[in-house]
PDB file of N, CA and C in Angstrom:
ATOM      1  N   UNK A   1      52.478-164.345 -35.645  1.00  0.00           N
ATOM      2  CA  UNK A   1      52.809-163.365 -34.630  1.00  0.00           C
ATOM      3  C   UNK A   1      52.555-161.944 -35.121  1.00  0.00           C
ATOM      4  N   UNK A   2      51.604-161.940 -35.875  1.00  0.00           N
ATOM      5  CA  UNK A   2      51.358-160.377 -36.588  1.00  0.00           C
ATOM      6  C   UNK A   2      50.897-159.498 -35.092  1.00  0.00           C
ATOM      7  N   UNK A   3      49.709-159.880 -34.537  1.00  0.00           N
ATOM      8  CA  UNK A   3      49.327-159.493 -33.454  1.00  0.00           C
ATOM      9  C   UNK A   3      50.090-158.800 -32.530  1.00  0.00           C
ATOM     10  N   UNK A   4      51.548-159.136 -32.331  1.00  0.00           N
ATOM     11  CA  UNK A   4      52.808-158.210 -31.863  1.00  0.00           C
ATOM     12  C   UNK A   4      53.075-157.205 -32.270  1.00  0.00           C
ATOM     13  N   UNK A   5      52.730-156.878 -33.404  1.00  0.00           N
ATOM     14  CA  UNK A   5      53.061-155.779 -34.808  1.00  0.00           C
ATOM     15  C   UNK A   5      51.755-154.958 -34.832  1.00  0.00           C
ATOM     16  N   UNK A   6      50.203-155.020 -34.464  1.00  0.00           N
ATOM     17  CA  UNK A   6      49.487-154.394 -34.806  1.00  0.00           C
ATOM     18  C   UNK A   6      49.301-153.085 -33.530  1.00  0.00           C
ATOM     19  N   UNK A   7      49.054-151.855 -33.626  1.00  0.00           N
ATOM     20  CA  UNK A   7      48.420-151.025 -32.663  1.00  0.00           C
ATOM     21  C   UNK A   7      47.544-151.627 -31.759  1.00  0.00           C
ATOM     22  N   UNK A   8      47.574-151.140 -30.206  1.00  0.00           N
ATOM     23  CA  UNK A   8      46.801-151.371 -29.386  1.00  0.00           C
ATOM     24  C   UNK A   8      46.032-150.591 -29.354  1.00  0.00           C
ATOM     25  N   UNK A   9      44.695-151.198 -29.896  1.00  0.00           N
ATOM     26  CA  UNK A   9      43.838-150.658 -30.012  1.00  0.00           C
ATOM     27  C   UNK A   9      43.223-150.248 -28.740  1.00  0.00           C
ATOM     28  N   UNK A  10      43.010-150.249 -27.847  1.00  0.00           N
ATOM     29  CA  UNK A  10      42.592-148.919 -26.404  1.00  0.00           C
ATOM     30  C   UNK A  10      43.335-148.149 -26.124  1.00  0.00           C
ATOM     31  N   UNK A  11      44.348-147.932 -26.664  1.00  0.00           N
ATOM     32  CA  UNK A  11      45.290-146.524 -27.077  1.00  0.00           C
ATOM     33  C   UNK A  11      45.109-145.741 -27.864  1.00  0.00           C
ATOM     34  N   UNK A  12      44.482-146.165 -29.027  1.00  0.00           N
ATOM     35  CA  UNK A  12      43.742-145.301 -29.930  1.00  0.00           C
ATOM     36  C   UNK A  12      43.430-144.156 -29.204  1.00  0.00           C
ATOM     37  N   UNK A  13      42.843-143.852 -28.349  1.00  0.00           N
ATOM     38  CA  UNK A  13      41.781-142.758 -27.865  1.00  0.00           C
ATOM     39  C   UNK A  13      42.968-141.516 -27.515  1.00  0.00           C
ATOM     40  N   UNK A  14      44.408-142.297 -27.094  1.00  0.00           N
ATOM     41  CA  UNK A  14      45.467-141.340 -26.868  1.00  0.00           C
ATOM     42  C   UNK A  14      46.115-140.523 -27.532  1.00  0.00           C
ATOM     43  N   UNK A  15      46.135-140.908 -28.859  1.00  0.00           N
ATOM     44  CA  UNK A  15      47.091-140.842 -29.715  1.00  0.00           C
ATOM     45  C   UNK A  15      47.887-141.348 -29.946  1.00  0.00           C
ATOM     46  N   UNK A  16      48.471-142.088 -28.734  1.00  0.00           N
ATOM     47  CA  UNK A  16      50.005-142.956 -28.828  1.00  0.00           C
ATOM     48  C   UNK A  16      49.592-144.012 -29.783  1.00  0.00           C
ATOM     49  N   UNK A  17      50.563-144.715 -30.799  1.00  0.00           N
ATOM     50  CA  UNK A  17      50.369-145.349 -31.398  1.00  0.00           C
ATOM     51  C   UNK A  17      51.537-146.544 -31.310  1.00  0.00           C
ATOM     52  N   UNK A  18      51.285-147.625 -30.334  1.00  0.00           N
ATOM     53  CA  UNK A  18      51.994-148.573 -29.701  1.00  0.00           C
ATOM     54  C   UNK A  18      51.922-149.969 -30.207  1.00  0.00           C
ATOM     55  N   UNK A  19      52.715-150.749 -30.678  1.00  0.00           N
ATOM     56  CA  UNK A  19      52.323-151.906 -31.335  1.00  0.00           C
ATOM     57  C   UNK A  19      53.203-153.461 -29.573  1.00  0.00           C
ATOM     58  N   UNK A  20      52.581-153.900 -29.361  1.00  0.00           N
ATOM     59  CA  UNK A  20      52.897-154.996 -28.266  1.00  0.00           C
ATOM     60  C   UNK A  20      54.288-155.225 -28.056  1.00  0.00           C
ATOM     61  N   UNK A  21      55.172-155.043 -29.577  1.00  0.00           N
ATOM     62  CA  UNK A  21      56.521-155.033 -29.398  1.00  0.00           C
ATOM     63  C   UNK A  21      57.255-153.819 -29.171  1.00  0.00           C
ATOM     64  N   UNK A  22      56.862-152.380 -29.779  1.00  0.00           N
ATOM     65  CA  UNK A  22      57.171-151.512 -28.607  1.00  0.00           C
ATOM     66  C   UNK A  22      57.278-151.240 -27.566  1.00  0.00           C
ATOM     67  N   UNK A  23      55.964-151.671 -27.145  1.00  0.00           N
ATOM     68  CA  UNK A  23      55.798-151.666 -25.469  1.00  0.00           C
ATOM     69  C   UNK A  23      56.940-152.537 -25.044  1.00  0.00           C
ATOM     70  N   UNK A  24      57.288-153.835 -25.210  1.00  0.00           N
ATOM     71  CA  UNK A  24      58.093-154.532 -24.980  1.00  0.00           C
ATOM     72  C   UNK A  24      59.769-153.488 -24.949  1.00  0.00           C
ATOM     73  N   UNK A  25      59.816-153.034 -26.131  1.00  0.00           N
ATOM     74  CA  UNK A  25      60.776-152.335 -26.222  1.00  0.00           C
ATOM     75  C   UNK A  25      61.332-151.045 -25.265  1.00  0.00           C
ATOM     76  N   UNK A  26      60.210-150.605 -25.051  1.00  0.00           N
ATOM     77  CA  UNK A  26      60.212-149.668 -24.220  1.00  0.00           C
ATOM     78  C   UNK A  26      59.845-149.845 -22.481  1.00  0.00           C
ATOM     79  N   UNK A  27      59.682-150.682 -22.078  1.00  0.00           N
ATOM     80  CA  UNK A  27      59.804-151.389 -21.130  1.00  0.00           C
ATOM     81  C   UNK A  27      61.146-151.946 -20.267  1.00  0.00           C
ATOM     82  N   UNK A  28      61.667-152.766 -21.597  1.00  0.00           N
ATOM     83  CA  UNK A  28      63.099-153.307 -21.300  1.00  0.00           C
ATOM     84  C   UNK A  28      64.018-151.807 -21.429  1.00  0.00           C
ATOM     85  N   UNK A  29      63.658-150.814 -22.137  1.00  0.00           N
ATOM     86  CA  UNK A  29      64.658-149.790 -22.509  1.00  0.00           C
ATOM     87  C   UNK A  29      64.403-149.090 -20.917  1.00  0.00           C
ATOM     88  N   UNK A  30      63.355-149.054 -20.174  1.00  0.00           N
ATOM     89  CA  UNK A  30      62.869-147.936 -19.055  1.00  0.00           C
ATOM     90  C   UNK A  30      63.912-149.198 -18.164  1.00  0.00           C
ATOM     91  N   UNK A  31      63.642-150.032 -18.151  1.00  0.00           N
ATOM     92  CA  UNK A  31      64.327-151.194 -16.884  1.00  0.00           C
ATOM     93  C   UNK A  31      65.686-150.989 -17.198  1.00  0.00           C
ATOM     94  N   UNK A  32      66.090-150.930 -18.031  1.00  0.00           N
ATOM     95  CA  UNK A  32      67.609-151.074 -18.233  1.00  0.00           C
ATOM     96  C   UNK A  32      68.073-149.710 -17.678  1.00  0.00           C
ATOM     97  N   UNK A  33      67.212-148.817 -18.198  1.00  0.00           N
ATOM     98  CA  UNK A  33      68.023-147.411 -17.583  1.00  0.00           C
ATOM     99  C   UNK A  33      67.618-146.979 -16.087  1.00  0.00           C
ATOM    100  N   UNK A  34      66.330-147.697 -15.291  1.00  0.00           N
ATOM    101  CA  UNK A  34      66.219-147.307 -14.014  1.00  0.00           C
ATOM    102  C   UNK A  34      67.114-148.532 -13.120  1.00  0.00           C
ATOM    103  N   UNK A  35      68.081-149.189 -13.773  1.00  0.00           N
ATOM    104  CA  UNK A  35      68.822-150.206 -12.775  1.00  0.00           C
ATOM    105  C   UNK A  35      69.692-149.065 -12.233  1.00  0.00           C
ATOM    106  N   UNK A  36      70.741-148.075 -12.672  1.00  0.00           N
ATOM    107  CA  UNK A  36      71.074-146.931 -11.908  1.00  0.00           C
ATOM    108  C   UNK A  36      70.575-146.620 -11.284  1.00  0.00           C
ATOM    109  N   UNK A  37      69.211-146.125 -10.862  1.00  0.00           N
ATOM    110  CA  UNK A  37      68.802-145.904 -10.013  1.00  0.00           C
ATOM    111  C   UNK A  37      68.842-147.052  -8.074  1.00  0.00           C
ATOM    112  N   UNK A  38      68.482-148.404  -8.790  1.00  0.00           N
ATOM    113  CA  UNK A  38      68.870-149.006  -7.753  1.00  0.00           C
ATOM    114  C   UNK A  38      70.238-149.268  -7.468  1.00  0.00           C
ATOM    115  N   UNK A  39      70.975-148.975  -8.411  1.00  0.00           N
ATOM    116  CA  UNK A  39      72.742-149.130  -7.898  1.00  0.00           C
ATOM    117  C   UNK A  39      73.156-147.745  -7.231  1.00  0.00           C
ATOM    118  N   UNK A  40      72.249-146.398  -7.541  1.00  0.00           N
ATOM    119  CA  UNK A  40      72.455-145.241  -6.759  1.00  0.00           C
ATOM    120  C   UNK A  40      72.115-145.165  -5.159  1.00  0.00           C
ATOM    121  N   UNK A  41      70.804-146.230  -5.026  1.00  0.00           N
ATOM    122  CA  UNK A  41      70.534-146.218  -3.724  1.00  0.00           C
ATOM    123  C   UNK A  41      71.228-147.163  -3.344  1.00  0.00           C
ATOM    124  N   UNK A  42      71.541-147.942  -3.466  1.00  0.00           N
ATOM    125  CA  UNK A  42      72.098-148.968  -2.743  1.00  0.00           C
ATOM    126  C   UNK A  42      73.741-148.673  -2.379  1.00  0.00           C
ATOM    127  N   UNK A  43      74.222-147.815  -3.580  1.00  0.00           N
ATOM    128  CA  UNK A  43      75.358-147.108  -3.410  1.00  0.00           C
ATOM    129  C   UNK A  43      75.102-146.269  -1.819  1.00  0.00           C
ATOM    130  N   UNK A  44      74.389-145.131  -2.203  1.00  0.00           N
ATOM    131  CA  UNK A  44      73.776-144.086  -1.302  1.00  0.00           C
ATOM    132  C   UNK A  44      73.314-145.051   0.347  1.00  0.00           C
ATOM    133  N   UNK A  45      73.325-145.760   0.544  1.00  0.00           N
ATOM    134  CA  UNK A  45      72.828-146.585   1.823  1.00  0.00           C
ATOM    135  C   UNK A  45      73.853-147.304   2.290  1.00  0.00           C
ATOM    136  N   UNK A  46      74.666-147.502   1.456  1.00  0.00           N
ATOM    137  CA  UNK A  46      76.222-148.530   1.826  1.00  0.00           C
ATOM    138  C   UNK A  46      77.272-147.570   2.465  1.00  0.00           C
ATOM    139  N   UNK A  47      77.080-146.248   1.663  1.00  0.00           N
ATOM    140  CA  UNK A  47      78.336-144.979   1.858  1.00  0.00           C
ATOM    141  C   UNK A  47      79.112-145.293   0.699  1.00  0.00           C
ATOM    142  N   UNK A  48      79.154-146.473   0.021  1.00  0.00           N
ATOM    143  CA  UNK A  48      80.126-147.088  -0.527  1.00  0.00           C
ATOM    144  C   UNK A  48      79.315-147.304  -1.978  1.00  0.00           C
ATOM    145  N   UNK A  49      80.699-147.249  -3.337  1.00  0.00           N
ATOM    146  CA  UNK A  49      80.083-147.837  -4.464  1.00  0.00           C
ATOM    147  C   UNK A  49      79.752-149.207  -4.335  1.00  0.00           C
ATOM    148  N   UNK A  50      78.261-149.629  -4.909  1.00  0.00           N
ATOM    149  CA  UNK A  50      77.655-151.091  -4.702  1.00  0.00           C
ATOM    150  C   UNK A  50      77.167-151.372  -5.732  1.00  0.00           C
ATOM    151  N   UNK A  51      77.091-152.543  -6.322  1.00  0.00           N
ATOM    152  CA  UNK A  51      76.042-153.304  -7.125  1.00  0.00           C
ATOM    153  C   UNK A  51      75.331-154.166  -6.844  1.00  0.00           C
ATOM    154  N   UNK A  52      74.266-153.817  -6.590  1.00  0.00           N
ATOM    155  CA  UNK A  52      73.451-155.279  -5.837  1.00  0.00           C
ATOM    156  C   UNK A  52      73.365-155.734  -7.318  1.00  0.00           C
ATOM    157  N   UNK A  53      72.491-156.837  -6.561  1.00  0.00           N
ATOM    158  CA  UNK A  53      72.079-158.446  -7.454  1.00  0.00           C
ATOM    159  C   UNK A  53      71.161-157.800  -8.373  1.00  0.00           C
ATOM    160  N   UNK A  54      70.171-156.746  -8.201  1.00  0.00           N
ATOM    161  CA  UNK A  54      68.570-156.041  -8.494  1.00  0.00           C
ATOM    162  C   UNK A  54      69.406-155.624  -9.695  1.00  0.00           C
ATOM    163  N   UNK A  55      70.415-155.102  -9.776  1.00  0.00           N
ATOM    164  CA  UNK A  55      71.373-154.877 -10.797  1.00  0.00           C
ATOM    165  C   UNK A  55      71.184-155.245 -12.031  1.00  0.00           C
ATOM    166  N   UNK A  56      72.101-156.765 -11.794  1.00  0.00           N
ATOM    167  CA  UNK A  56      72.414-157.503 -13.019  1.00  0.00           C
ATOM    168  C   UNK A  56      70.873-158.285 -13.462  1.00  0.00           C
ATOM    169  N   UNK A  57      69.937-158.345 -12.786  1.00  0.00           N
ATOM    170  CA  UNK A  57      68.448-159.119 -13.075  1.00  0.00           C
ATOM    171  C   UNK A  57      67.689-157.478 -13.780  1.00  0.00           C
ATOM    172  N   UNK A  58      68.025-156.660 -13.170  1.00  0.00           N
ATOM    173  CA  UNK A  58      67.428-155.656 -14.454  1.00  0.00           C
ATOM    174  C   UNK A  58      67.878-155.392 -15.675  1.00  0.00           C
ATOM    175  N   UNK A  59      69.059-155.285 -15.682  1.00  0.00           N
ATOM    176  CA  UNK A  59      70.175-155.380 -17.334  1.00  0.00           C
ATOM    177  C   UNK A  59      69.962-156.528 -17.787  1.00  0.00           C
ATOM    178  N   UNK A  60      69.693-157.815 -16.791  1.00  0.00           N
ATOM    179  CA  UNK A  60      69.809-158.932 -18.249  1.00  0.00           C
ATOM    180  C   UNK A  60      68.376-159.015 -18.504  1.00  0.00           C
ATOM    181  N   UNK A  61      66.905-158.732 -17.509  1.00  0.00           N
ATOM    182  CA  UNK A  61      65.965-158.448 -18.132  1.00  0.00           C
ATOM    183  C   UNK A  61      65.498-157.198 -19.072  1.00  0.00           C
ATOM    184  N   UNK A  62      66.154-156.136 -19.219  1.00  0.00           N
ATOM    185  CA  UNK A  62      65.892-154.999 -19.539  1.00  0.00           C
ATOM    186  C   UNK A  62      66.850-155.397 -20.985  1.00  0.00           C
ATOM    187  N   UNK A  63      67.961-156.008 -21.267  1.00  0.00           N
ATOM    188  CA  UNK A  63      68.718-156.170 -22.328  1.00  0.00           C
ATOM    189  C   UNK A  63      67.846-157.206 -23.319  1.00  0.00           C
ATOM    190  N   UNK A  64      67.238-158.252 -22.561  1.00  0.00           N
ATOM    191  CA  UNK A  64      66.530-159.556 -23.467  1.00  0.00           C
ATOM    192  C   UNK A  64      65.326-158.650 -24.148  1.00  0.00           C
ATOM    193  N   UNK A  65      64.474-157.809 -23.083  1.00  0.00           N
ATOM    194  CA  UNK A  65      63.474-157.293 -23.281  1.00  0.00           C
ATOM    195  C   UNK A  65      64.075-156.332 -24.539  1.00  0.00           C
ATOM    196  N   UNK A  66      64.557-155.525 -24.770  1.00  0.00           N
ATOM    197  CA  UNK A  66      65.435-154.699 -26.214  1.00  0.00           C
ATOM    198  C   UNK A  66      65.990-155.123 -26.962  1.00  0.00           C
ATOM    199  N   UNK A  67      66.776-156.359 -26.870  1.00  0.00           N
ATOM    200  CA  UNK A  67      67.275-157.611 -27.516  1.00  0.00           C
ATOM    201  C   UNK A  67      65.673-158.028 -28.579  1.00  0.00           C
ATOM    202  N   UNK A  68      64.820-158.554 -27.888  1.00  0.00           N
ATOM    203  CA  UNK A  68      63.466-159.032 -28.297  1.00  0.00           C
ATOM    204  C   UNK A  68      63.300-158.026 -29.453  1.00  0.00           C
ATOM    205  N   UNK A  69      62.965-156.966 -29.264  1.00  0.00           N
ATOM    206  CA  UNK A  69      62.679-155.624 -30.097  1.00  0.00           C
ATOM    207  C   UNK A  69      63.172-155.199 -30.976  1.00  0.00           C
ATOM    208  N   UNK A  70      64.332-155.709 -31.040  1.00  0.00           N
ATOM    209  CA  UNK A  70      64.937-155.424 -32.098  1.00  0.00           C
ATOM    210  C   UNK A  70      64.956-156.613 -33.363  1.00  0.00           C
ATOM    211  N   UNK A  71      65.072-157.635 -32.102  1.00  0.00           N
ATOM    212  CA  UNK A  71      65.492-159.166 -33.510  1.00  0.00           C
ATOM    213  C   UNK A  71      63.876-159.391 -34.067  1.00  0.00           C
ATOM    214  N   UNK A  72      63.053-159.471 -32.865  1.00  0.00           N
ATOM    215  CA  UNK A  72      61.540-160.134 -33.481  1.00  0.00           C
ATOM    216  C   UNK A  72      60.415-158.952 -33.839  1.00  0.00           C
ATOM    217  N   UNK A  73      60.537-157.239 -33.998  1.00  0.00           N
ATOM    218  CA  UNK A  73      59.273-156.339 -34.100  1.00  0.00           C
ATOM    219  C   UNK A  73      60.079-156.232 -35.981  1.00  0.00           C
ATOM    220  N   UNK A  74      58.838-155.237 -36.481  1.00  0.00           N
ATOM    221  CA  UNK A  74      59.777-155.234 -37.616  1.00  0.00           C
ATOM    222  C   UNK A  74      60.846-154.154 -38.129  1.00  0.00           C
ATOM    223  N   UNK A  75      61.489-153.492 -36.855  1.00  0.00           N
ATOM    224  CA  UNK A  75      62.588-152.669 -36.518  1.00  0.00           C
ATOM    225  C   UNK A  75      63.618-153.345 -37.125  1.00  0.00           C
ATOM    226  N   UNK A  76      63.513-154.310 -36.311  1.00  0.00           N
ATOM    227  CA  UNK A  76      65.178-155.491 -37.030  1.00  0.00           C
ATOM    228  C   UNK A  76      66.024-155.052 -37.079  1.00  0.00           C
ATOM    229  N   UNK A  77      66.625-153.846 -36.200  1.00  0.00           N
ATOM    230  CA  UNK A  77      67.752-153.158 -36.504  1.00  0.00           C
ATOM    231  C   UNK A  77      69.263-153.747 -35.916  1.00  0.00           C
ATOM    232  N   UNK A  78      70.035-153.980 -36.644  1.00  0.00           N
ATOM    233  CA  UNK A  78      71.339-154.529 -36.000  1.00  0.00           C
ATOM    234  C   UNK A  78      72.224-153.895 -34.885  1.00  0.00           C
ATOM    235  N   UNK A  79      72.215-152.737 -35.032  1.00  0.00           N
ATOM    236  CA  UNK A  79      72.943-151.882 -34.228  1.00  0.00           C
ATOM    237  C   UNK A  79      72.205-151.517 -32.858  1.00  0.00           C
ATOM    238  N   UNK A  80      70.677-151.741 -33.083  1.00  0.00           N
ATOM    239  CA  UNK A  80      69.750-152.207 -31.626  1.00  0.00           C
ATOM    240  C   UNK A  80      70.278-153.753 -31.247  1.00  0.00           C
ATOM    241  N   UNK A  81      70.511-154.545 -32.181  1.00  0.00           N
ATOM    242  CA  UNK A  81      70.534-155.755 -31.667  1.00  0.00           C
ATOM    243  C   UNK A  81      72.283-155.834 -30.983  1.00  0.00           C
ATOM    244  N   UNK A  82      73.514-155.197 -31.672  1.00  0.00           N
ATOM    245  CA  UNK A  82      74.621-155.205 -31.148  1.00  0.00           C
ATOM    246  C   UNK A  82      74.609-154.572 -29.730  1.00  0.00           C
ATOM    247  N   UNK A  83      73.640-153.511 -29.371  1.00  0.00           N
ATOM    248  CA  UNK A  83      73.979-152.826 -28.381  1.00  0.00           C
ATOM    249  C   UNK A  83      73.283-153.526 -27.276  1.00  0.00           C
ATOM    250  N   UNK A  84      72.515-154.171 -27.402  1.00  0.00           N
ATOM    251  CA  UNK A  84      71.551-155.022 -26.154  1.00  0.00           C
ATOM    252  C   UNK A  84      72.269-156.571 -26.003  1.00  0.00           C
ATOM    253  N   UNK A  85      72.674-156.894 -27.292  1.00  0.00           N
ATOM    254  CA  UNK A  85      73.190-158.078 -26.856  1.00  0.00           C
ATOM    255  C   UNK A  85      74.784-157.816 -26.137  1.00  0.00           C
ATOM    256  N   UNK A  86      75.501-157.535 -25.989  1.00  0.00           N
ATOM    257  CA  UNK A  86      76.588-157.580 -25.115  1.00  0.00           C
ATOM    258  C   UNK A  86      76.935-157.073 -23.856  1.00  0.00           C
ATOM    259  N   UNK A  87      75.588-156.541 -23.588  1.00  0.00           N
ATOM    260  CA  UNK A  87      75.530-156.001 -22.097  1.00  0.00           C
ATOM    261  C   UNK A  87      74.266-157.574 -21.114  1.00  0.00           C
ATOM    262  N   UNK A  88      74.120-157.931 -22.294  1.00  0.00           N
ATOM    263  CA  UNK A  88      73.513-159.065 -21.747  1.00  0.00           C
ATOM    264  C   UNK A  88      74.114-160.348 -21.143  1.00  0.00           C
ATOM    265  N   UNK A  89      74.891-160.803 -22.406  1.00  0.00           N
ATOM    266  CA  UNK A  89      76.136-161.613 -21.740  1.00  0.00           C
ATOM    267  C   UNK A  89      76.481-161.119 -20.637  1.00  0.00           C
ATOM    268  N   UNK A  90      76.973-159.786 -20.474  1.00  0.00           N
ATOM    269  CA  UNK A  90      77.813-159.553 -19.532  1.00  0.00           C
ATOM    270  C   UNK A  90      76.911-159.203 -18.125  1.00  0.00           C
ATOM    271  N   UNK A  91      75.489-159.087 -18.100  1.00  0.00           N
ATOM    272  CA  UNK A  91      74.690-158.893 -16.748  1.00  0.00           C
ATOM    273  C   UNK A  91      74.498-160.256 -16.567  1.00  0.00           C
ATOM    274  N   UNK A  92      74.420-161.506 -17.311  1.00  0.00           N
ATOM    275  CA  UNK A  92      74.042-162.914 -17.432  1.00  0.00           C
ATOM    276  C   UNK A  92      75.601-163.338 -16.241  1.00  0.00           C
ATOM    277  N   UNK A  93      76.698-163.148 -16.883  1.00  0.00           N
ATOM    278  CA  UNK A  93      77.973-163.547 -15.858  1.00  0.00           C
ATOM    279  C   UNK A  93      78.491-162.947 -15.024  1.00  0.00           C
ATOM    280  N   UNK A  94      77.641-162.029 -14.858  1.00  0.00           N
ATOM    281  CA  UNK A  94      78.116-160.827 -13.787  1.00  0.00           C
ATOM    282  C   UNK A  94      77.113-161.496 -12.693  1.00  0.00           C
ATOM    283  N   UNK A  95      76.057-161.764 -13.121  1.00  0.00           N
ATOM    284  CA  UNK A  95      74.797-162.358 -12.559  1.00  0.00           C
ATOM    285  C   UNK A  95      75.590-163.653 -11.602  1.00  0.00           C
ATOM    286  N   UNK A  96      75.612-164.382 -12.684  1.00  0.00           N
ATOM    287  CA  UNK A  96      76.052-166.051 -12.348  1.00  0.00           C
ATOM    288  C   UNK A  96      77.150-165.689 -11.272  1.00  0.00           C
ATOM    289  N   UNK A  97      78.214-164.969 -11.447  1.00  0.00           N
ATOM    290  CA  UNK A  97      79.155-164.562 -10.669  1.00  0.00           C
ATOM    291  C   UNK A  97      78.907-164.427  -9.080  1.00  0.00           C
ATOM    292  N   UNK A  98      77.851-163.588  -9.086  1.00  0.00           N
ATOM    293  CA  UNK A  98      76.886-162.680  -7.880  1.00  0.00           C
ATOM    294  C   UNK A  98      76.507-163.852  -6.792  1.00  0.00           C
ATOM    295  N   UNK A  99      75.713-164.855  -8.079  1.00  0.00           N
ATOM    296  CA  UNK A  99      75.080-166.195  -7.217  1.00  0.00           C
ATOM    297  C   UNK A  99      76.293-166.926  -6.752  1.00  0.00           C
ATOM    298  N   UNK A 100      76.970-167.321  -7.300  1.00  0.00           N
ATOM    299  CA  UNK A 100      78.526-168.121  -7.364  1.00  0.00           C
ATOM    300  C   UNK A 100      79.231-167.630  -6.022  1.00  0.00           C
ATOM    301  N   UNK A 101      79.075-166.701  -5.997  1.00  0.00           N
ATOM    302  CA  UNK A 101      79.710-166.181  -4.888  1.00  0.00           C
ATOM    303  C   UNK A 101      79.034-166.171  -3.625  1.00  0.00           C
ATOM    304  N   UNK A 102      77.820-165.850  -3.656  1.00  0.00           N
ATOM    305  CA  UNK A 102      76.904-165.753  -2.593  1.00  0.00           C
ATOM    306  C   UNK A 102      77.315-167.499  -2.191  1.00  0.00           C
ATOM    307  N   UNK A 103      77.076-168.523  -2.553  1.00  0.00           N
ATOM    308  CA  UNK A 103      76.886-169.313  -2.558  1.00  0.00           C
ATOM    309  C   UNK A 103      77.808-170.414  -1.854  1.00  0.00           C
ATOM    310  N   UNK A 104      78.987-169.555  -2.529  1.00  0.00           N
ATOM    311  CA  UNK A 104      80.223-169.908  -1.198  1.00  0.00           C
ATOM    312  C   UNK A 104      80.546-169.515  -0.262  1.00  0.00           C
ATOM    313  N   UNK A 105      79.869-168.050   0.364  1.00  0.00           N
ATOM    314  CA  UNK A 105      80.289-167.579   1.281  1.00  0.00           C
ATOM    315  C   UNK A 105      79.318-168.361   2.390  1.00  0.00           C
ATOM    316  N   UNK A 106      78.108-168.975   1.950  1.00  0.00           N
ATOM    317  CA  UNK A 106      77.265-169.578   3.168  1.00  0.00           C
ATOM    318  C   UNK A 106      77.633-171.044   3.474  1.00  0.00           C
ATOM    319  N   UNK A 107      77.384-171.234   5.046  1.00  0.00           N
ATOM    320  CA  UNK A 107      77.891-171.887   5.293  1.00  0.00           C
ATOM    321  C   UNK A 107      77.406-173.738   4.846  1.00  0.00           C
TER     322      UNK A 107
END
């Protein structure tokens, strides 16, 4: 899995110097922080504080995706890995919750 670790090379020409697991990293880090945004609109359209579902599927994808980045690039940092993993659990059963519920309310 070195290939995760090396520069993308058609970036070269930018300057940015991005290795496949950054991108990864920074991906899940942009998703995790634009889920506010859909809990602002959805807030903003209700009148009311809301959490949709778009929610907890961006935190637990945006947490795995930074989770990833930390345990498998060669960052390896623990305190990346403490901070992504427990918001994950908790978008994972917040998640399950969401469905769980939906699920009983139909008929």
């Amino acid at each position: 899995m070195e290939f995760m670790n090396t520069q993308i090379a058609w970036l070269g020409w930018t300057g940015i110097h991005l290795s496949l697991w950054k991108l990864i990293g920074l991906i899940g880090a942009t998703m995790f922080g634009m889920r506010w945004l859909v809990q602002f609109t959805a807030s903003r359209r209700a009148g009311k504080p809301v959490i949709p579902r778009a929610f907890w599927v961006m935190s637990l994808i945006g947490s795995a995706m930074t989770l990833s980045y930390f345990v498998f690039s060669p960052k390896q940092d623990a305190v990346g890995v403490l901070q992504n993993l427990f918001p994950a659990f908790t978008a994972a059963y917040s998640l399950w919750l969401d469905v769980r519920h939906c699920r009983q309310q139909s008929p």
